[in-house]
Protein backbone atom coordinates (compact mmCIF):
# COMPACT_ATOMS: atom_id res chain seq x y z
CA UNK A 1 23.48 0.69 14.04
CA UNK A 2 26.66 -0.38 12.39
CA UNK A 3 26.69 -3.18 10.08
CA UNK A 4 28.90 -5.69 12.48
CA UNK A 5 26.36 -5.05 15.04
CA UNK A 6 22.90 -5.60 13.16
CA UNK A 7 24.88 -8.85 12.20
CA UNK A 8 25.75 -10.22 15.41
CA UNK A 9 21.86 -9.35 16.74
CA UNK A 10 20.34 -10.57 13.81
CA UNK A 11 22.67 -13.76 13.95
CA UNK A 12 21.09 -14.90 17.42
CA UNK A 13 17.80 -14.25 16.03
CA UNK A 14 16.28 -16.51 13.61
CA UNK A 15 13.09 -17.88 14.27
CA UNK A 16 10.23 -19.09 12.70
CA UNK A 17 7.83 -16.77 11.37
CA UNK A 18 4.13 -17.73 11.59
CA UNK A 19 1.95 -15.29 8.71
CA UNK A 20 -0.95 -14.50 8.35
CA UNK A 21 -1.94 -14.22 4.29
CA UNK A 22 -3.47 -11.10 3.28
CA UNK A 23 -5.93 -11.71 0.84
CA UNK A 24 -6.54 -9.29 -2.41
CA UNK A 25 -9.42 -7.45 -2.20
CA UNK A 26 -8.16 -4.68 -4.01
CA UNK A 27 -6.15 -5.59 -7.08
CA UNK A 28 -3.35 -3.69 -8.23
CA UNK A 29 -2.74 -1.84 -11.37
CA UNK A 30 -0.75 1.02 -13.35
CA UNK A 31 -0.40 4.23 -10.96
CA UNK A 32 2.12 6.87 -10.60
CA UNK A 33 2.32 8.43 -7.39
CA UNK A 34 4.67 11.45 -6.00
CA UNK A 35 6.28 11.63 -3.02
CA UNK A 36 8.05 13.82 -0.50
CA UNK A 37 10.37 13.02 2.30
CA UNK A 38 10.58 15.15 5.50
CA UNK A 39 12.71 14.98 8.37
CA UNK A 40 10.88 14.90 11.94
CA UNK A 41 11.64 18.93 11.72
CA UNK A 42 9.40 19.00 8.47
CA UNK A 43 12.24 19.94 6.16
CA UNK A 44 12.45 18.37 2.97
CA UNK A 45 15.36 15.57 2.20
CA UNK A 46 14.18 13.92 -0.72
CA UNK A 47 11.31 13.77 -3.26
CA UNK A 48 9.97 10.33 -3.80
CA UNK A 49 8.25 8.09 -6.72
CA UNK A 50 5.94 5.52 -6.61
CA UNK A 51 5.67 4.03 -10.20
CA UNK A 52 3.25 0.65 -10.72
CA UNK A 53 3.27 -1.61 -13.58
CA UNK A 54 0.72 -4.36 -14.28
CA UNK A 55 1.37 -7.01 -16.82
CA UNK A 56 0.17 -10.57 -17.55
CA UNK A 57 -0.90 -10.67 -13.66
CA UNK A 58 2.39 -9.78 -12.30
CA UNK A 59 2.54 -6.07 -10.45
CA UNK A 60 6.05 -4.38 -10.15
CA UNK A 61 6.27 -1.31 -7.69
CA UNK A 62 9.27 0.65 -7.85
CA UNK A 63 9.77 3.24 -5.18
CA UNK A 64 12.60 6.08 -5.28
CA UNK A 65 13.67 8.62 -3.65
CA UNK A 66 16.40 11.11 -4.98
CA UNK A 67 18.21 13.12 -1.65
CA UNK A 68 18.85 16.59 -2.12
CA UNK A 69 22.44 15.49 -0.29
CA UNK A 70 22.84 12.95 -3.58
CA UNK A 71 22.42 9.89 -1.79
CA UNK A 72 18.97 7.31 -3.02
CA UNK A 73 16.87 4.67 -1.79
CA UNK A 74 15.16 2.98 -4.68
CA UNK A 75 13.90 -0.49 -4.06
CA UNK A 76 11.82 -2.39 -6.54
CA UNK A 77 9.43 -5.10 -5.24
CA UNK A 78 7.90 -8.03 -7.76
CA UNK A 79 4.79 -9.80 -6.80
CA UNK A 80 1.58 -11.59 -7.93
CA UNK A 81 -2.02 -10.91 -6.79
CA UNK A 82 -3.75 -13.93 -7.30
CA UNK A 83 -6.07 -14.96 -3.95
CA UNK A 84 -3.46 -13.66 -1.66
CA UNK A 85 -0.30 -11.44 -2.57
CA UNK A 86 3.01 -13.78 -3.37
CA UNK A 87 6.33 -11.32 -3.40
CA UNK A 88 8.31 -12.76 -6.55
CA UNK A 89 11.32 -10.61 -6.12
CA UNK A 90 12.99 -7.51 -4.15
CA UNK A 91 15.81 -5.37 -5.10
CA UNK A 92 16.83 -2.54 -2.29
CA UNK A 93 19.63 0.21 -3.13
CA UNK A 94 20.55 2.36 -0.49
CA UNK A 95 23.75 4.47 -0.80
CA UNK A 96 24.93 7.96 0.00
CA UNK A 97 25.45 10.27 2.41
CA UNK A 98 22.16 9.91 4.28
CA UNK A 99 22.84 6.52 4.82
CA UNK A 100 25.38 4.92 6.93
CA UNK A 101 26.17 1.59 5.28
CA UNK A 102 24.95 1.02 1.69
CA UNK A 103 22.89 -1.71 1.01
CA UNK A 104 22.28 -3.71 -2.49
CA UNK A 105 20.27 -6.77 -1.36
CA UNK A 106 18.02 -9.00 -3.60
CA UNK A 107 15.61 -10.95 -2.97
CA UNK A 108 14.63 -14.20 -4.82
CA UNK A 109 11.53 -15.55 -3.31
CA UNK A 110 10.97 -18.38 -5.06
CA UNK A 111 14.57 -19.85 -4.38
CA UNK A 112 15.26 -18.55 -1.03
CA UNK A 113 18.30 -17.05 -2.61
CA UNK A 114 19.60 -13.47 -0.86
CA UNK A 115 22.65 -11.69 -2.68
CA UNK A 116 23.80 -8.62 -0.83
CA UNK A 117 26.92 -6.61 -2.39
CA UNK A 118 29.19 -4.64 -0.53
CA UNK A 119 32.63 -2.86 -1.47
CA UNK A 120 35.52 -3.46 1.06
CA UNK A 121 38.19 -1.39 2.04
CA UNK A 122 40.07 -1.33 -1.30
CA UNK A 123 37.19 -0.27 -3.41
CA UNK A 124 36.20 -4.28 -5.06
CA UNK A 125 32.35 -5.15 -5.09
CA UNK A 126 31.77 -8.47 -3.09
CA UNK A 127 29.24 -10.39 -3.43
CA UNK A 128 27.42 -13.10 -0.80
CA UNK A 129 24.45 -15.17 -1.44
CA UNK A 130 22.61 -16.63 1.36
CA UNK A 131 19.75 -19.09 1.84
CA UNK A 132 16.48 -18.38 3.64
CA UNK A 133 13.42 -21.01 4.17
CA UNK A 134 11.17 -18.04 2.82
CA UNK A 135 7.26 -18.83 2.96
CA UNK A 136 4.66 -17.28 0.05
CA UNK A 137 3.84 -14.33 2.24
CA UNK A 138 7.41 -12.77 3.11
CA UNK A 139 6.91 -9.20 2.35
CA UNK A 140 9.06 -6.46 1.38
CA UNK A 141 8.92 -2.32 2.52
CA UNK A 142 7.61 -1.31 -1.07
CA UNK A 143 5.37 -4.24 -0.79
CA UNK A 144 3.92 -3.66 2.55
CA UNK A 145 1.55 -0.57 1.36
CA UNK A 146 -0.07 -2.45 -0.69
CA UNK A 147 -0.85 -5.28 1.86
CA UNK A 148 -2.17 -2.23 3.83
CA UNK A 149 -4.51 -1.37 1.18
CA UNK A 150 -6.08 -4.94 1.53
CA UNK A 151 -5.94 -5.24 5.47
CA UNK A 152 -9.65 -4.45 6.83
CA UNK A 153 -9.40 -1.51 9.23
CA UNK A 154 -11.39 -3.72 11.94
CA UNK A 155 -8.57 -6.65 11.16
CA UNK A 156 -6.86 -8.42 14.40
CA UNK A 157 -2.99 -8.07 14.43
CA UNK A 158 -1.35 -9.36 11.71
CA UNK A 159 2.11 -10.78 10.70
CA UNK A 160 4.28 -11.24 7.91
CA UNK A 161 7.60 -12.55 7.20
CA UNK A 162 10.74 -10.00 6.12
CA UNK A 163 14.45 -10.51 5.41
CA UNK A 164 16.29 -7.59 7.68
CA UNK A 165 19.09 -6.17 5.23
CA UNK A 166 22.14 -6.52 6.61
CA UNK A 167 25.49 -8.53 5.62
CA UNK A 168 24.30 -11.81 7.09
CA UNK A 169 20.55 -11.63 5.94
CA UNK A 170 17.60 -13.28 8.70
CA UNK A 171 13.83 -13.31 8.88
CA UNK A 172 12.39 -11.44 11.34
CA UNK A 173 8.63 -10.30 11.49
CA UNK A 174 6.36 -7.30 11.10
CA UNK A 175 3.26 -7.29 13.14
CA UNK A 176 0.51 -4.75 11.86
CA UNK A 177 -2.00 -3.30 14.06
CA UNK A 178 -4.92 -0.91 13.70
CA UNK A 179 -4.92 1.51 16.41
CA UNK A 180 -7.62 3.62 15.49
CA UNK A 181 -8.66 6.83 13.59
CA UNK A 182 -7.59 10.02 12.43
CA UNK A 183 -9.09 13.18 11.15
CA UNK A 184 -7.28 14.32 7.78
CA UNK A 185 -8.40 17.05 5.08
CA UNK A 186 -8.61 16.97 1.47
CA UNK A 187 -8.83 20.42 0.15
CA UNK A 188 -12.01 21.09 2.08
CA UNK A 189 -13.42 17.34 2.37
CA UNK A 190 -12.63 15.82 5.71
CA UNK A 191 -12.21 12.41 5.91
CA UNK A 192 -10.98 9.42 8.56
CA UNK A 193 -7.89 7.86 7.85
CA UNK A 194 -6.80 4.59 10.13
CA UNK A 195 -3.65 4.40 11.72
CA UNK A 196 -1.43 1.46 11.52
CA UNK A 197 1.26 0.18 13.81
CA UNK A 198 3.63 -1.40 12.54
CA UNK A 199 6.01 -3.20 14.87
CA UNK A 200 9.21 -5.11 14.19
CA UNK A 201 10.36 -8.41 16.26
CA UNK A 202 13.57 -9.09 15.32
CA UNK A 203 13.58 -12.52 17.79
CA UNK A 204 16.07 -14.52 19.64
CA UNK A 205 18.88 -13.32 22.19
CA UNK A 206 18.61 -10.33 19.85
CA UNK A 207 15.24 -9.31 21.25
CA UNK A 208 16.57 -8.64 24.64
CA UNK A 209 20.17 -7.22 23.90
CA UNK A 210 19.05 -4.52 21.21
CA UNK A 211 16.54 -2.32 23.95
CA UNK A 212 18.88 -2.82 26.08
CA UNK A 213 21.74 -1.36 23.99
CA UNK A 214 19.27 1.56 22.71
CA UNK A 215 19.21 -0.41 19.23
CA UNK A 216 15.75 -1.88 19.06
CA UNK A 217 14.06 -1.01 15.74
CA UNK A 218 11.41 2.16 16.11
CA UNK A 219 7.89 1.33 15.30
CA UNK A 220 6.96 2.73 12.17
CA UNK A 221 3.02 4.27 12.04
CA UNK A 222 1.54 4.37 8.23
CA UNK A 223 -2.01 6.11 7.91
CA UNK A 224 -4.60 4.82 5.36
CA UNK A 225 -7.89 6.31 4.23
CA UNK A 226 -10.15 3.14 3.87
CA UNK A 227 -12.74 2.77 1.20
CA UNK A 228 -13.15 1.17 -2.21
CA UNK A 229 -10.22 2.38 -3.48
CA UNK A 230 -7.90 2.75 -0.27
CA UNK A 231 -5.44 5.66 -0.36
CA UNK A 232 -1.83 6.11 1.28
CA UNK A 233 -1.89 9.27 3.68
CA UNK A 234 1.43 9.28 5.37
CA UNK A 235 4.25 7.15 6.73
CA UNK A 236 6.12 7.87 10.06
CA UNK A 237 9.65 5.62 10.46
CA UNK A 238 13.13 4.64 10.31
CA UNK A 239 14.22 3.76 6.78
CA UNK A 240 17.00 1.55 7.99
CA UNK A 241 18.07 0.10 11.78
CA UNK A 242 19.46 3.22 14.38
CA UNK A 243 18.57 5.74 11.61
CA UNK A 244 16.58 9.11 12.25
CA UNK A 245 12.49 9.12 11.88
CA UNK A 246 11.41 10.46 8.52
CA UNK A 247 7.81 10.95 7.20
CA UNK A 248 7.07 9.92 3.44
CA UNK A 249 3.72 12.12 2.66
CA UNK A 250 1.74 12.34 -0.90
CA UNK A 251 2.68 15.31 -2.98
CA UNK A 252 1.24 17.18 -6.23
CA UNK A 253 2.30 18.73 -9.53
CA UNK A 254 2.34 22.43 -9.47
């Protein structure tokens, strides 16, 4: 979707967001994970980090991913775990080729304050800061597998706050669902892994106009093995609005 578009839909659509607080039952720590991006055909775009850093009770998740076309998404999401998870801060870069309008949009929480940058047609950075009514539980993408980690698979539909990147910044809402189970292998251990839906309401006028114009933002469907120690299986969605489906899987050294 181009930028002027997502604007005008997403300016007809704020709304109050009711959440529902996910509570920590499993606390976050120091992890490196590695990553690869696939394209719905399977073939490899980018490989991917996921790098975790725990200090003085305050978690920082950084997740990358380097294009083979040059282009990165690298967003960086700050966030407490005290009885329920509180996003601090939220930096998203996207920029390149594989993306059709870069975005650099933080995220202050606490303040409310959104600062997106954009360069216009002569090459100058500008910069516009916006102000959002933002309640403890707003989430962020990098932040949202770890709310998964802590969501019981039997839990009822769920939702959670986000700010929709675009030039003119709004909440809109992510509703989580479990929708059942799925066989998956680990070397020659089979397990169950629950699938998640994870649908996006972007409210308003905007609701009805953006089906209706082919726009409407996919689902995205993440898949979780449950357990002590829940582990990330695979992602399935868009990574920004009218963009292709990609699939974020778990890699290894070799």
């Amino acid at each position: 979707m181009h930028r002027p578009l997502l604007t005008l839909l997403l300016a007809v659509a704020s709304f109050t967001v009711h959440a529902d607080p996910i509570p920590v039952h499993a606390p976050q720590g120091t992890l490196h994970g590695f990553l690869l991006l696939r394209s719905r055909e399977g073939k490899i775009l980018a490989n991917g980090d996921l790098v975790q850093t725990l200090r003085n009770g305050v978690v920082t998740v950084r997740l990358t991913f380097h294009f083979r076309d040059g282009s990165l998404d690298d967003e960086t999401a700050v966030f407490s775990q005290a009885t329920n998870f509180k996003l601090i801060s939220d930096h998203h870069i996207q920029k390149g080729p594989s993306f059709r309008d870069p975005l650099d949009l933080t995220v202050d929480a606490a303040s409310g304050q959104v600062t997106s940058h954009t360069t216009d047609k002569d090459g100058k950075d500008k910069v516009a800061q916006d102000h959002l009514d933002l309640t403890p539980d707003v989430t962020s993408n990098a932040l949202l597998l770890i709310q998964l980690m802590n969501l019981p698979a039997n839990a009822p539909a769920t939702t959670l706050p986000m700010v929709a990147p675009a030039s003119k910044p709004r909440l809109i809402k992510a509703t989580i669902t479990s929708v059942g189970e799925t066989p998956v292998t680990t070397g020659t251990l089979r397990r169950k892994a629950t699938e998640y839906l994870i649908k996006i309401d972007i409210g308003g006028v905007g609701k009805v106009v953006a089906p209706i114009i082919g726009k409407a933002p996919a689902d995205t469907h993440i898949w979780m093995i449950p357990g002590e120690a829940p582990a990330f299986v695979r992602q399935q969605g868009q990574f920004f609005s009218g963009g292709p489906i990609w699939t974020v899987e778990q890699t290894a050294p070799k």
